[in-house]
N, C-alpha and C. Protein backbone atom coordinates (compact mmCIF):
# COMPACT_ATOMS: atom_id res chain seq x y z
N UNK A 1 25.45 6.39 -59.58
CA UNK A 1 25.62 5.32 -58.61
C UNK A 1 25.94 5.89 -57.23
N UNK A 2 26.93 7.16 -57.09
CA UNK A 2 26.53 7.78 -56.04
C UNK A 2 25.84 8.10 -55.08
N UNK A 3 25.01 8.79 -55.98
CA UNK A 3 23.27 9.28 -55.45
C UNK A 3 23.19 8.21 -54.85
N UNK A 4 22.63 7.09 -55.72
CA UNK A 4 22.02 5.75 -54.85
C UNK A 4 22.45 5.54 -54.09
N UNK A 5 23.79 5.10 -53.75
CA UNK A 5 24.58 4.56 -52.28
C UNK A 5 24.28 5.70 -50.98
N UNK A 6 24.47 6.97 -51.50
CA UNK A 6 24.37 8.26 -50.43
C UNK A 6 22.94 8.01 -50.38
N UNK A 7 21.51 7.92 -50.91
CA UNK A 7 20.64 8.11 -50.69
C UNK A 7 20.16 6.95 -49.87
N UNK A 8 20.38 6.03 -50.11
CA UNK A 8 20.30 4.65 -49.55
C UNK A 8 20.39 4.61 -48.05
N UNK A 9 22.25 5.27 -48.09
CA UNK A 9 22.66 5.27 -46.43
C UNK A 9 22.16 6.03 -45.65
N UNK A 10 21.63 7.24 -46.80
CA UNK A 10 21.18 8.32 -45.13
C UNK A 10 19.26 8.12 -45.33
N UNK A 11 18.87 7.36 -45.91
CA UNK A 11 17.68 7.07 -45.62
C UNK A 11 17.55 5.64 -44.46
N UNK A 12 18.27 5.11 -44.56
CA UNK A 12 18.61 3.85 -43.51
C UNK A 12 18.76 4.65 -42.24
N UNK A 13 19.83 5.63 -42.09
CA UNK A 13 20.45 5.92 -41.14
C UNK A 13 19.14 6.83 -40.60
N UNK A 14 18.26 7.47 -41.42
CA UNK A 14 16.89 8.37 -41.07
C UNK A 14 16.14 7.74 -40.17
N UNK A 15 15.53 5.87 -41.12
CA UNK A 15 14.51 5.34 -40.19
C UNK A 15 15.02 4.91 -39.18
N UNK A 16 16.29 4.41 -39.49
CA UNK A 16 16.78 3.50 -37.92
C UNK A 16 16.75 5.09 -36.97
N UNK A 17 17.06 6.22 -36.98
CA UNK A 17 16.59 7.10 -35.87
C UNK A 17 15.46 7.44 -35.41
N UNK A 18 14.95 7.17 -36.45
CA UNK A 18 13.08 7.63 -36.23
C UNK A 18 12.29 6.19 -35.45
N UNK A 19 12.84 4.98 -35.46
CA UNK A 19 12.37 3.63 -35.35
C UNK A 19 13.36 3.75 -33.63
N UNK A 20 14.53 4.39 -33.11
CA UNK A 20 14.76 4.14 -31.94
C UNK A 20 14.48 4.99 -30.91
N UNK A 21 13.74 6.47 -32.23
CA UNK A 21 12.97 7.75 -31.07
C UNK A 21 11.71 6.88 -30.72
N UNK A 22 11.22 6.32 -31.57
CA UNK A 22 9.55 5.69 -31.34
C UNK A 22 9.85 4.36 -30.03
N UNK A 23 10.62 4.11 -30.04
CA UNK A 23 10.76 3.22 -29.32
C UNK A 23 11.31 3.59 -27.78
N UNK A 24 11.85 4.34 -27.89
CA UNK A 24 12.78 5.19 -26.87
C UNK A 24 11.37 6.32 -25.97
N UNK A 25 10.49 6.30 -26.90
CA UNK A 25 9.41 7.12 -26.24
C UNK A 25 8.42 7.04 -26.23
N UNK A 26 8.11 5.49 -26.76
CA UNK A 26 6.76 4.65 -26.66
C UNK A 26 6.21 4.38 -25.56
N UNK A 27 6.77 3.76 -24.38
CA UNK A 27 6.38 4.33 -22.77
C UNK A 27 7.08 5.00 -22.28
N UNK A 28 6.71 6.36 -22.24
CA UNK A 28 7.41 7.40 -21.43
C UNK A 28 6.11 8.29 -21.04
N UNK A 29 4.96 7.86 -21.61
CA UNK A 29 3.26 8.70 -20.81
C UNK A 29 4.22 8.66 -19.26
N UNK A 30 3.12 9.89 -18.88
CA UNK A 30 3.61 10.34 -17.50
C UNK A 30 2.51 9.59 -16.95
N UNK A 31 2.87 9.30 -15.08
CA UNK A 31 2.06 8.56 -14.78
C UNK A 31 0.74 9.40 -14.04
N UNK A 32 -0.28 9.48 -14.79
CA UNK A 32 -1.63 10.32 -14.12
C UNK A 32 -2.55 9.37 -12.88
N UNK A 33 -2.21 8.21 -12.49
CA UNK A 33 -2.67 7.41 -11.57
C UNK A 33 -2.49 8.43 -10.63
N UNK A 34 -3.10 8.17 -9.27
CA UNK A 34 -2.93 8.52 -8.06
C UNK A 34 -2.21 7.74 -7.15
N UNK A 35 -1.50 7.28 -7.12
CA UNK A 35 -0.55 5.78 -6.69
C UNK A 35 -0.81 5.92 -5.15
N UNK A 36 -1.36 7.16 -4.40
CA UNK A 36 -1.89 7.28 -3.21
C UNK A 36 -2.84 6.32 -2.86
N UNK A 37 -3.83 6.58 -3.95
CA UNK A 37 -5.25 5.73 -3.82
C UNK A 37 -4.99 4.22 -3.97
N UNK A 38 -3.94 3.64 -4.38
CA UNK A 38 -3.83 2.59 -4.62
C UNK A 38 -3.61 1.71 -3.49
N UNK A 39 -4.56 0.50 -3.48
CA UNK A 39 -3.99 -0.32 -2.20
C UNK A 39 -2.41 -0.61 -1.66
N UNK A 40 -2.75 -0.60 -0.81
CA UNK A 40 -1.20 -0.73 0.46
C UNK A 40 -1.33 -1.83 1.30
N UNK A 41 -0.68 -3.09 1.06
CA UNK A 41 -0.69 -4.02 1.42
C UNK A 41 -0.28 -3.69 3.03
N UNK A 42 -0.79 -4.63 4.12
CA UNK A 42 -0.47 -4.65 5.38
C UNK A 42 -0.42 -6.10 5.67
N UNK A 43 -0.05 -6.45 6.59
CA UNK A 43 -0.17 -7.51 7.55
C UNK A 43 -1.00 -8.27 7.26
N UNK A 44 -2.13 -7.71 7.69
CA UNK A 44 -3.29 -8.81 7.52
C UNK A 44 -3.78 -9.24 6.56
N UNK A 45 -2.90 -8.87 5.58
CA UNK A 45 -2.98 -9.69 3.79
C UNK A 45 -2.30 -10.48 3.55
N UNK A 46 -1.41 -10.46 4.54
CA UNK A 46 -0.06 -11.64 4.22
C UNK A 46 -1.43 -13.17 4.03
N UNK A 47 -0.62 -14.20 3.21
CA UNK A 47 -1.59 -15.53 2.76
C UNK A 47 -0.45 -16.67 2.69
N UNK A 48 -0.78 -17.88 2.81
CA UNK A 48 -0.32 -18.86 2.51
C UNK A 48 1.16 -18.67 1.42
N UNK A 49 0.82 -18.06 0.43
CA UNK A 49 1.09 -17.64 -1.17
C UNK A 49 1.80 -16.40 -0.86
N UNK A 50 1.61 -15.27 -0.20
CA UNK A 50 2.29 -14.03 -0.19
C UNK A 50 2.32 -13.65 0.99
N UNK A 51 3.98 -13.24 0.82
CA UNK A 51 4.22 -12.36 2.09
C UNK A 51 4.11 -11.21 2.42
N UNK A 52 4.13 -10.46 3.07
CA UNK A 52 4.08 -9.05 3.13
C UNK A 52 5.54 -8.42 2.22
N UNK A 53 6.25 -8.96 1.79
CA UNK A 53 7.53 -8.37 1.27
C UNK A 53 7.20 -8.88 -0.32
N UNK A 54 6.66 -9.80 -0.70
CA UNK A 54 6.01 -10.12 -2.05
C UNK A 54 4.91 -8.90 -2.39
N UNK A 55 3.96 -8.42 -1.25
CA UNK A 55 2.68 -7.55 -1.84
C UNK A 55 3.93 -6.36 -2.20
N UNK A 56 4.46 -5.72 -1.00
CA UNK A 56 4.77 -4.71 -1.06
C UNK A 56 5.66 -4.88 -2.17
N UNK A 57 6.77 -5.38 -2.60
CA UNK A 57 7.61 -5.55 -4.08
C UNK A 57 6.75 -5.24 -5.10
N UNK A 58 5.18 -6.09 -5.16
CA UNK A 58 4.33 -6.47 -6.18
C UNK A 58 3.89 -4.61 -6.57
N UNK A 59 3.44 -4.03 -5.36
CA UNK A 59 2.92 -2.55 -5.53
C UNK A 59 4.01 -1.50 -6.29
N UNK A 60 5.33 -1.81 -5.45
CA UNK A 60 6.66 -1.03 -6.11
C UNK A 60 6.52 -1.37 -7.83
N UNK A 61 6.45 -3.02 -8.20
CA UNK A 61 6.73 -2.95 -9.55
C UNK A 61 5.66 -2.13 -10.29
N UNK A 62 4.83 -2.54 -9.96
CA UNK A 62 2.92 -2.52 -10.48
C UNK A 62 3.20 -0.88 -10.62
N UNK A 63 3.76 -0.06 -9.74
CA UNK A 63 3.48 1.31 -10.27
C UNK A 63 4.90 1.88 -11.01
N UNK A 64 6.10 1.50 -10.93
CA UNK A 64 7.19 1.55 -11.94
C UNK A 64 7.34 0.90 -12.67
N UNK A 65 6.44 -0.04 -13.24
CA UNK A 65 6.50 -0.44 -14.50
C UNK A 65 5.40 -0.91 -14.91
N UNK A 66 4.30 -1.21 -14.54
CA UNK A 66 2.84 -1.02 -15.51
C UNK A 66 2.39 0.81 -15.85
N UNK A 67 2.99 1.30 -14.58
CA UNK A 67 2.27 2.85 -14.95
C UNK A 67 3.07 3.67 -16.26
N UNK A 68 4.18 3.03 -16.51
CA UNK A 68 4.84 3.71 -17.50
C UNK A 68 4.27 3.64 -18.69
N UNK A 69 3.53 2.80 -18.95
CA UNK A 69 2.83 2.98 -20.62
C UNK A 69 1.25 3.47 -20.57
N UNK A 70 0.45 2.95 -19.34
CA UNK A 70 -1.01 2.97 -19.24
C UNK A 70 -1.47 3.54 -17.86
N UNK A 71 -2.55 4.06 -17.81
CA UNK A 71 -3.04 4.42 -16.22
C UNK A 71 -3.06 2.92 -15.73
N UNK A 72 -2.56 2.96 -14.67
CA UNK A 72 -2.77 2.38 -13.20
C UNK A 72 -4.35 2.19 -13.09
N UNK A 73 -5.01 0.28 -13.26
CA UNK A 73 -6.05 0.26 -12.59
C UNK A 73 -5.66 -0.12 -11.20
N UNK A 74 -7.00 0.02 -10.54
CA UNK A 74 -6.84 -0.25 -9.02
C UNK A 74 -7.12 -2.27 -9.25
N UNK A 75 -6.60 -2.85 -8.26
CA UNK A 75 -6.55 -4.36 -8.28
C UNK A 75 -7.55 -4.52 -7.73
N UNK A 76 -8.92 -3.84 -7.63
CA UNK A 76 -9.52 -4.19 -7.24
C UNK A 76 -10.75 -4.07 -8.66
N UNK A 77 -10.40 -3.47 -9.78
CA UNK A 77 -10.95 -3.38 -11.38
C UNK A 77 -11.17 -4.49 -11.76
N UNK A 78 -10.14 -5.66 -10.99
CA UNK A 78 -10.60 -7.31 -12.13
C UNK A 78 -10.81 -8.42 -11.20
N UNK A 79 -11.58 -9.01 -11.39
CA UNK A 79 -11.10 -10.43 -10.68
C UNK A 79 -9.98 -10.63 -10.29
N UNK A 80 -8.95 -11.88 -9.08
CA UNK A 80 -8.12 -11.93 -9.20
C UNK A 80 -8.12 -13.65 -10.44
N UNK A 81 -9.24 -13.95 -10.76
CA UNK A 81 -8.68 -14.93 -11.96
C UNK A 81 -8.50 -13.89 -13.35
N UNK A 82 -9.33 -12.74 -13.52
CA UNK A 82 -8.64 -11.84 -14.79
C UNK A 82 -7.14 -11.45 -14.67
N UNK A 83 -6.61 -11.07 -13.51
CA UNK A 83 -5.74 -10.49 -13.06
C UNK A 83 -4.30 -11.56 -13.66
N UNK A 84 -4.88 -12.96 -13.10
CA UNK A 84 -3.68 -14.18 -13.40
C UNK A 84 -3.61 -14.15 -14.85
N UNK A 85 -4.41 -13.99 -16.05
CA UNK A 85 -4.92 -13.85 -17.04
C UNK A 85 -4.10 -12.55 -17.69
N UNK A 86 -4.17 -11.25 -17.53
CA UNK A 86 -3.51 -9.87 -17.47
C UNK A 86 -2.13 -10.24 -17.20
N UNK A 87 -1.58 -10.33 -15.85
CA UNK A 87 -0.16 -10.17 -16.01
C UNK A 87 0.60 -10.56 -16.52
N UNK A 88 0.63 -12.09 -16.99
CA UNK A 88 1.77 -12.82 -17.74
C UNK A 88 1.57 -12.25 -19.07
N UNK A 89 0.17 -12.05 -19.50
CA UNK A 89 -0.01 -11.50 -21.25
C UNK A 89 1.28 -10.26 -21.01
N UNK A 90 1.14 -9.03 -20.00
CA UNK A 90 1.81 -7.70 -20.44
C UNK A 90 3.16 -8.12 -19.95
N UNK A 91 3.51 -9.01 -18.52
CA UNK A 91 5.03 -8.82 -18.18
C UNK A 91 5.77 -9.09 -19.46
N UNK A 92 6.01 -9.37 -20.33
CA UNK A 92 7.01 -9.41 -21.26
C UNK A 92 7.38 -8.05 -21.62
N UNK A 93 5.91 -7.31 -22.13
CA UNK A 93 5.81 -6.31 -22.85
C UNK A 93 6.39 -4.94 -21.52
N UNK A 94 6.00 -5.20 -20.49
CA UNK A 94 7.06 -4.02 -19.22
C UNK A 94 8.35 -4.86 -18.76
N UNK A 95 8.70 -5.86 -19.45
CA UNK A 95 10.04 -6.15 -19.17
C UNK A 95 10.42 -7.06 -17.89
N UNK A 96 9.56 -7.44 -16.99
CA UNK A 96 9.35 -7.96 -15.91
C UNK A 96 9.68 -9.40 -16.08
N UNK A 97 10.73 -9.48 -15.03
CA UNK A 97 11.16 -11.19 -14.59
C UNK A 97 10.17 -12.06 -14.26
N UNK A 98 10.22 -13.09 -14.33
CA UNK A 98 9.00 -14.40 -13.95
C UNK A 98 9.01 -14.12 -12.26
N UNK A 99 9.70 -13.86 -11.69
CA UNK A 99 9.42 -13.35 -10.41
C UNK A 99 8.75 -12.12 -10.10
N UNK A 100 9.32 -11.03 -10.52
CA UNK A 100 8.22 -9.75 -10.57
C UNK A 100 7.50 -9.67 -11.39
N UNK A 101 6.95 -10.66 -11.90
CA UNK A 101 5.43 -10.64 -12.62
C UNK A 101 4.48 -11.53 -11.27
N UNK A 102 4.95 -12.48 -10.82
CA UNK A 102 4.84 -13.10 -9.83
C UNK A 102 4.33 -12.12 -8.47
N UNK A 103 5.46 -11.63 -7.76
CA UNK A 103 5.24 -10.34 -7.28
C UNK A 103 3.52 -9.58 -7.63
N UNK A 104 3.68 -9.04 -8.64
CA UNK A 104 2.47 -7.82 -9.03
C UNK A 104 1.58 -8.60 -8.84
N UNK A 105 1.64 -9.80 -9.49
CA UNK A 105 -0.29 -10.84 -9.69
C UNK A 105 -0.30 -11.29 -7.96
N UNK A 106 0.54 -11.29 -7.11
CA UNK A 106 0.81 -11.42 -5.85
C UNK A 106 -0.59 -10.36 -5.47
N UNK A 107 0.44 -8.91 -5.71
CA UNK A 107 -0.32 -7.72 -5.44
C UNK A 107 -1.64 -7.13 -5.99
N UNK A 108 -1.72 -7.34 -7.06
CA UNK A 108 -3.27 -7.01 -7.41
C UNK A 108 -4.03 -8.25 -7.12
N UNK A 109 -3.93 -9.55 -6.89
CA UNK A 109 -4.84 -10.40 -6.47
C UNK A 109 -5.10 -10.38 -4.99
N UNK A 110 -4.00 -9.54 -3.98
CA UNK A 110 -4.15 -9.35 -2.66
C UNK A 110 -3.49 -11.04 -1.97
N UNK A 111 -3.19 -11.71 -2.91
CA UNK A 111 -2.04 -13.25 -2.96
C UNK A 111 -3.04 -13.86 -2.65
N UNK A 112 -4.22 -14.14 -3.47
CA UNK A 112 -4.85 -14.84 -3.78
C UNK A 112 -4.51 -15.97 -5.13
């Protein structure tokens, strides 16, 4: 009855470490984008819908927290109706507030 209880606990205690390395290093890919090449909102993008302090937030999140699991497409890869489509599906999955999901679809639609 030993065995069992000892084998039990340190097999529990095994996966729960192996289940919070996988998780702990499930997005940690390095980011191979060129975040250079990536559009840079200015002025003359500001819209009805976005300000120049919405694009630029939208670019900050878009490359600290979409680039952490996947390459960086350029916002110019989808429609901006794919784009409205795309962000709400992943913001959960990068952790992103209803505002900085807001923000990014700001920025890759150019606040369209």
């Amino acid at each position: 009855m030993e065995f069992r209880n000892f084998f039990g606990r340190s097999f529990l205690a095994v996966l729960a470490f192996i289940l919070l390395a996988a998780m702990l290093s499930g997005c940690s890919k390095s980011l191979s984008t060129n975040t250079d090449s990536l559009y840079k909102p200015a002025a003359a993008d500001v819209t009805s819908t976005a300000t120049l302090a919405d694009l630029e937030a939208g670019r900050t999140i878009f490359i600290n927290n979409c680039g952490r699991c996947h390459n960086l497409y350029s916002p110019d890869s989808y429609a901006p109706s794919n784009w409205k489509t795309i962000i709400p599906a992943m913001a959960p999955r990068a952790g992103l507030s209803s505002t900085q999901a807001s923000q990014v679809t700001k920025y890759v639609t150019r606040g369209k």
